[in-house]
Protein backbone atom coordinates (compact mmCIF):
# COMPACT_ATOMS: atom_id res chain seq x y z
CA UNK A 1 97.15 27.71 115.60
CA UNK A 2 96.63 27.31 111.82
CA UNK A 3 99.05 29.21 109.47
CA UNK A 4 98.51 30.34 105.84
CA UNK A 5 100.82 31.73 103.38
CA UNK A 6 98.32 34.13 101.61
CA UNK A 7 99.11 36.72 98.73
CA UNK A 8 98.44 40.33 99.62
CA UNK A 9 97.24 43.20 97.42
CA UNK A 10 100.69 43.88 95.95
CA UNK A 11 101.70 40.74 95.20
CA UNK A 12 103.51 39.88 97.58
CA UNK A 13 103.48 37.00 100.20
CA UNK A 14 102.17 37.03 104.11
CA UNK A 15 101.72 34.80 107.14
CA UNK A 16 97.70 34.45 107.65
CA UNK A 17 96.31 33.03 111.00
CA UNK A 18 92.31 32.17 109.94
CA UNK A 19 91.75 31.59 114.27
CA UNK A 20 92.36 35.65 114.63
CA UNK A 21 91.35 37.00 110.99
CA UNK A 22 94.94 38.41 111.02
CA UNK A 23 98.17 38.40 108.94
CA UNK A 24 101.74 39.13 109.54
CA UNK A 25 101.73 42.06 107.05
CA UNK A 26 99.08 44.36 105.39
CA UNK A 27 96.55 42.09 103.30
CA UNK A 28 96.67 45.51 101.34
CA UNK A 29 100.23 44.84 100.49
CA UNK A 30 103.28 44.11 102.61
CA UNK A 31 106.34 45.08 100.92
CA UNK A 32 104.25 48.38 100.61
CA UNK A 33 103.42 48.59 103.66
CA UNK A 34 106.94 47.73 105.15
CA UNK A 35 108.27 50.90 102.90
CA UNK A 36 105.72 53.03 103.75
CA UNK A 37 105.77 52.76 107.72
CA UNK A 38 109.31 51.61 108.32
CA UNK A 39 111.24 52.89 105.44
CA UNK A 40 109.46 56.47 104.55
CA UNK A 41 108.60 57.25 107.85
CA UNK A 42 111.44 55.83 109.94
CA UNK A 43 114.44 54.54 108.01
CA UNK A 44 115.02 57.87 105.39
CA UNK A 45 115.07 60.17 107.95
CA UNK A 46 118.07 59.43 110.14
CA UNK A 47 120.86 61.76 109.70
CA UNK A 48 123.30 59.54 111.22
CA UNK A 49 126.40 57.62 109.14
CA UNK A 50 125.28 54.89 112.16
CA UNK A 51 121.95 53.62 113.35
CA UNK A 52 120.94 51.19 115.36
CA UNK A 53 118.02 49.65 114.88
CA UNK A 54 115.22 47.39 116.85
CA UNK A 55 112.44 45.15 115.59
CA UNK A 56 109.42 44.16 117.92
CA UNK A 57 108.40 41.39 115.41
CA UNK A 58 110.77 40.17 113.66
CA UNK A 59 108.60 37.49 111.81
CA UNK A 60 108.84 36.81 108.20
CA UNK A 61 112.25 38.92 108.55
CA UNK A 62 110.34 41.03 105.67
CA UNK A 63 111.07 44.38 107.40
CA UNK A 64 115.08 43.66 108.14
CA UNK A 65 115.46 42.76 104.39
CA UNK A 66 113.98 45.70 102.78
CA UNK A 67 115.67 47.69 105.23
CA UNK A 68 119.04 46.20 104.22
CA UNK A 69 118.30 46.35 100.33
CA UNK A 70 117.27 50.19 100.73
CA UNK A 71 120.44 51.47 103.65
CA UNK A 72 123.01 53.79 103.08
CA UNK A 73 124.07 53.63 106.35
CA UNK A 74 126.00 51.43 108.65
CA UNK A 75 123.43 49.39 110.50
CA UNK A 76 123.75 47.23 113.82
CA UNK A 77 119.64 45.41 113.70
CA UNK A 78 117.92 43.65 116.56
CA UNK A 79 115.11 41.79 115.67
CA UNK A 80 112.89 40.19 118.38
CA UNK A 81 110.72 37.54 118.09
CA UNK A 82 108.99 34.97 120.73
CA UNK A 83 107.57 33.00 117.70
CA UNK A 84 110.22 32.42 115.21
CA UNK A 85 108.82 31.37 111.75
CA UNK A 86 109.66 28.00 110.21
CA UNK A 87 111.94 27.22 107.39
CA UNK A 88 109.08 25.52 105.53
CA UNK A 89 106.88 29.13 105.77
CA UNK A 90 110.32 31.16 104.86
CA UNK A 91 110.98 29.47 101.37
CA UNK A 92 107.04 29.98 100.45
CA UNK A 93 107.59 33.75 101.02
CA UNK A 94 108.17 35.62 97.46
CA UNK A 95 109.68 38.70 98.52
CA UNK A 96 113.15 38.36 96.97
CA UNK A 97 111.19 37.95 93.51
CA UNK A 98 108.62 40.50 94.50
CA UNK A 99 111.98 43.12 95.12
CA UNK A 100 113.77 42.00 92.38
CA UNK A 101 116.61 41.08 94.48
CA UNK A 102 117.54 37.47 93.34
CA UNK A 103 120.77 38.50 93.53
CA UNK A 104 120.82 39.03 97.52
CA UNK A 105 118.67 35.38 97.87
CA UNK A 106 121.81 34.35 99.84
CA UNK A 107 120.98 37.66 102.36
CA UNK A 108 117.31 36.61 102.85
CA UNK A 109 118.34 33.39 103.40
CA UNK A 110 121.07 33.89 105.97
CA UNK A 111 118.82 35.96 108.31
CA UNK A 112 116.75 33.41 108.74
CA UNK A 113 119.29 30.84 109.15
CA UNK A 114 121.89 32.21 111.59
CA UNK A 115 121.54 31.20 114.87
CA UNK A 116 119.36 33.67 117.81
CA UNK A 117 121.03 35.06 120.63
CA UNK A 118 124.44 35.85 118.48
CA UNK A 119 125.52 38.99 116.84
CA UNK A 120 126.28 38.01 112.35
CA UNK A 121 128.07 40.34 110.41
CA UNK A 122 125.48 40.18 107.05
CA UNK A 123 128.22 42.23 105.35
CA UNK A 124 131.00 45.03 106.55
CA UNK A 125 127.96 47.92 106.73
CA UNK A 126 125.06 45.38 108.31
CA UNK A 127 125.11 43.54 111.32
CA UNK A 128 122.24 41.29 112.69
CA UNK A 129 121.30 40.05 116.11
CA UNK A 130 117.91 37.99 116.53
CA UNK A 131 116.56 37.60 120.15
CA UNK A 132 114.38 34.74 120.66
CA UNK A 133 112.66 36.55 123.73
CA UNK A 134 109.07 38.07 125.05
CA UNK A 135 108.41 42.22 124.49
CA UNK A 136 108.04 42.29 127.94
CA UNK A 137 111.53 41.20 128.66
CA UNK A 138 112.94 43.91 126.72
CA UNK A 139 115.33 45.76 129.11
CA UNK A 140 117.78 48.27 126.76
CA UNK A 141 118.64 51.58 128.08
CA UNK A 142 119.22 53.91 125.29
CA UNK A 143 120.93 51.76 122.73
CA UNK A 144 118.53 52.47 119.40
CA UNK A 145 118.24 55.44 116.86
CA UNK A 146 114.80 53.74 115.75
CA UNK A 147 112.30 51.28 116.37
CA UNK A 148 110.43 49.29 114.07
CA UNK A 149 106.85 48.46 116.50
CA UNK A 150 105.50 45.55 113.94
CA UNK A 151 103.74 43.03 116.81
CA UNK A 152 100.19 41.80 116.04
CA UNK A 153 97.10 43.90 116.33
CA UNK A 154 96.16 45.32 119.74
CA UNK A 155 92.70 43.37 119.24
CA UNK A 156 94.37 40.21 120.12
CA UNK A 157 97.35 41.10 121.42
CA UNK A 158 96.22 44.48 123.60
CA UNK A 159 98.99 43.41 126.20
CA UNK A 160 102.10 44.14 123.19
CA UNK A 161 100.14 47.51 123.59
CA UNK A 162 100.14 49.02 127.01
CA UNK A 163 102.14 51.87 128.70
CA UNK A 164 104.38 49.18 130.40
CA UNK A 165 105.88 48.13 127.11
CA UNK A 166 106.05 51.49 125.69
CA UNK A 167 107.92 52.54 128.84
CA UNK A 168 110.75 49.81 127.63
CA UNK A 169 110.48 51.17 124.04
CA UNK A 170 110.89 54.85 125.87
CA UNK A 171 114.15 53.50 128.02
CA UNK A 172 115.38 51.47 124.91
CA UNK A 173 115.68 54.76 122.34
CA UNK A 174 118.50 57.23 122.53
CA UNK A 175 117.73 60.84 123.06
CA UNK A 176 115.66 61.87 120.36
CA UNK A 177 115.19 58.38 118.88
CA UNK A 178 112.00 57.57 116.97
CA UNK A 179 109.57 54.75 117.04
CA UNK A 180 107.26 53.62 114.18
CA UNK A 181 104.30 51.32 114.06
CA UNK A 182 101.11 50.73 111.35
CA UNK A 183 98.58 51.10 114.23
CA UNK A 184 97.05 54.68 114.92
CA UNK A 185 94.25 53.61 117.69
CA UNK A 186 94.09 56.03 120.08
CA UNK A 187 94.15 54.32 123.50
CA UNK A 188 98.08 53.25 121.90
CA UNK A 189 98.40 56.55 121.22
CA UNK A 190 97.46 57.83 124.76
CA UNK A 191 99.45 55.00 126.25
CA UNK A 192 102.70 56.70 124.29
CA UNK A 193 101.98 59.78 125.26
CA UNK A 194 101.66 59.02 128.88
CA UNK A 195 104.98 57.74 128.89
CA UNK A 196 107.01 61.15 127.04
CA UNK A 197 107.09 60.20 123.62
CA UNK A 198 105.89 63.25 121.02
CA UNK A 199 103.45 61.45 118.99
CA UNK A 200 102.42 62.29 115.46
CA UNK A 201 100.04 60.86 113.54
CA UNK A 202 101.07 60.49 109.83
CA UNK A 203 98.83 59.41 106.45
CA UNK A 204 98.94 55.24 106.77
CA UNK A 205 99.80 53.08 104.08
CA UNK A 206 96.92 51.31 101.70
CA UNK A 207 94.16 50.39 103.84
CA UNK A 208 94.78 52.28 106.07
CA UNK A 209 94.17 55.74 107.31
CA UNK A 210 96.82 56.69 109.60
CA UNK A 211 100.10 55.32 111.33
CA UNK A 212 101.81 56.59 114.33
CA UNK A 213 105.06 57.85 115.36
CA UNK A 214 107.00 58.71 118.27
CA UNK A 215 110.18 60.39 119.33
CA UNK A 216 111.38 60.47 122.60
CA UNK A 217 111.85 64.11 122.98
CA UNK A 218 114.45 64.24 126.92
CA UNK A 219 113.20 67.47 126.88
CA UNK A 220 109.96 67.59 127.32
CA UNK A 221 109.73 64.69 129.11
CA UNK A 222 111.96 66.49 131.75
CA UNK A 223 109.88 69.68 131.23
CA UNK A 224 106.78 67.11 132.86
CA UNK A 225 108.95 66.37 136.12
């Protein structure tokens, strides 16, 4: 499938696939959108001095950077990704210059180079795992404070978006662990839903109206036995 690097709305760089009319990140800006879904809405409000985090599309590795420029907290990150990206995409992706954070090039650089499957110690507060592996393999029980939900559109990828894989997101989260994503549609929604989370639908970032998220609330899910 062809691949474009393409500059978004913001300035900044992502992946473009012309076959499916779809991107990697927001065309209306993906280090905005990246704060505005996964920071804002999922990153700022954990209480705890220790998070763990997963990534369902780990990609351009856009997400796991921001999130380890903007931290406070010790973090232990899964990203997964079936697709990796190439090395000759990664060093036509501006985002270090677009942050202004030339001085952690070296970071960027080393997620993308360290080797999937092993556990990297970024630095004494960050630790990084990549899984080269399928959504639907996902089998964690209750080892993440948040999830990042960042796989392609449910238009051409409505099997990333079905109660089944939700049902793994459910299992993977801790008790009262929240899950973020851009997409709002409802049928994703209902397919949350049917599964326990507590789903909210929050103002989206530019372009878009909405985004969703959902906490696995052990109570009320109980409350449904």
């Amino acid at each position: 499938m062809k691949r474009e690097i393409i500059i978004t709305t913001d300035g900044s760089t992502t992946i473009y696939l012309p076959d499916w009319n779809e991107q990697y990140h927001s065309k209306h800006g993906a280090i905005q959108e990246a704060y505005h879904v996964f920071i804002k809405n999922g990153l700022v409000l954990q209480k705890k001095e220790e998070i763990s985090i997963l990534e369902i599309g780990f990609g351009t590795g856009l997400n796991c950077f921001i999130t380890f420029l903007e931290s406070d907290k010790k973090v232990n990150y899964v990203g997964v990704e079936a697709y990796p990206v190439v090395k000759e995409e990664v060093t036509k992706l501006n985002y270090v210059t677009e942050l202004k954070a030339e001085k952690k090039q070296c970071v960027f650089n080393k997620m993308h180079s360290l080797s999937w499957g092993d556990t990297h110690q970024i630095t004494s507060s960050f630790h990084l795992t990549k899984r080269k592996q399928f959504f639907k393999d996902i089998d964690d029980k209750e080892q993440f404070d948040l999830i990042y939900f960042d796989a392609f559109g449910a238009e051409h990828q409505p099997d990333l978006w079905t109660e089944e894989i939700f049902k793994s997101m459910f299992e993977a989260l801790k008790e009262n662990g929240v899950l973020v994503t851009y997409c709002a549609k409802g049928s994703v929604r209902r397919a949350m839903q049917a599964i326990g989370f507590v789903v909210e639908r929050l103002p989206g970032p530019p372009g878009k109206r909405e985004m969703l998220r959902a906490r696995k609330d052990i109570n009320k899910f109980k409350n449904t036995l």
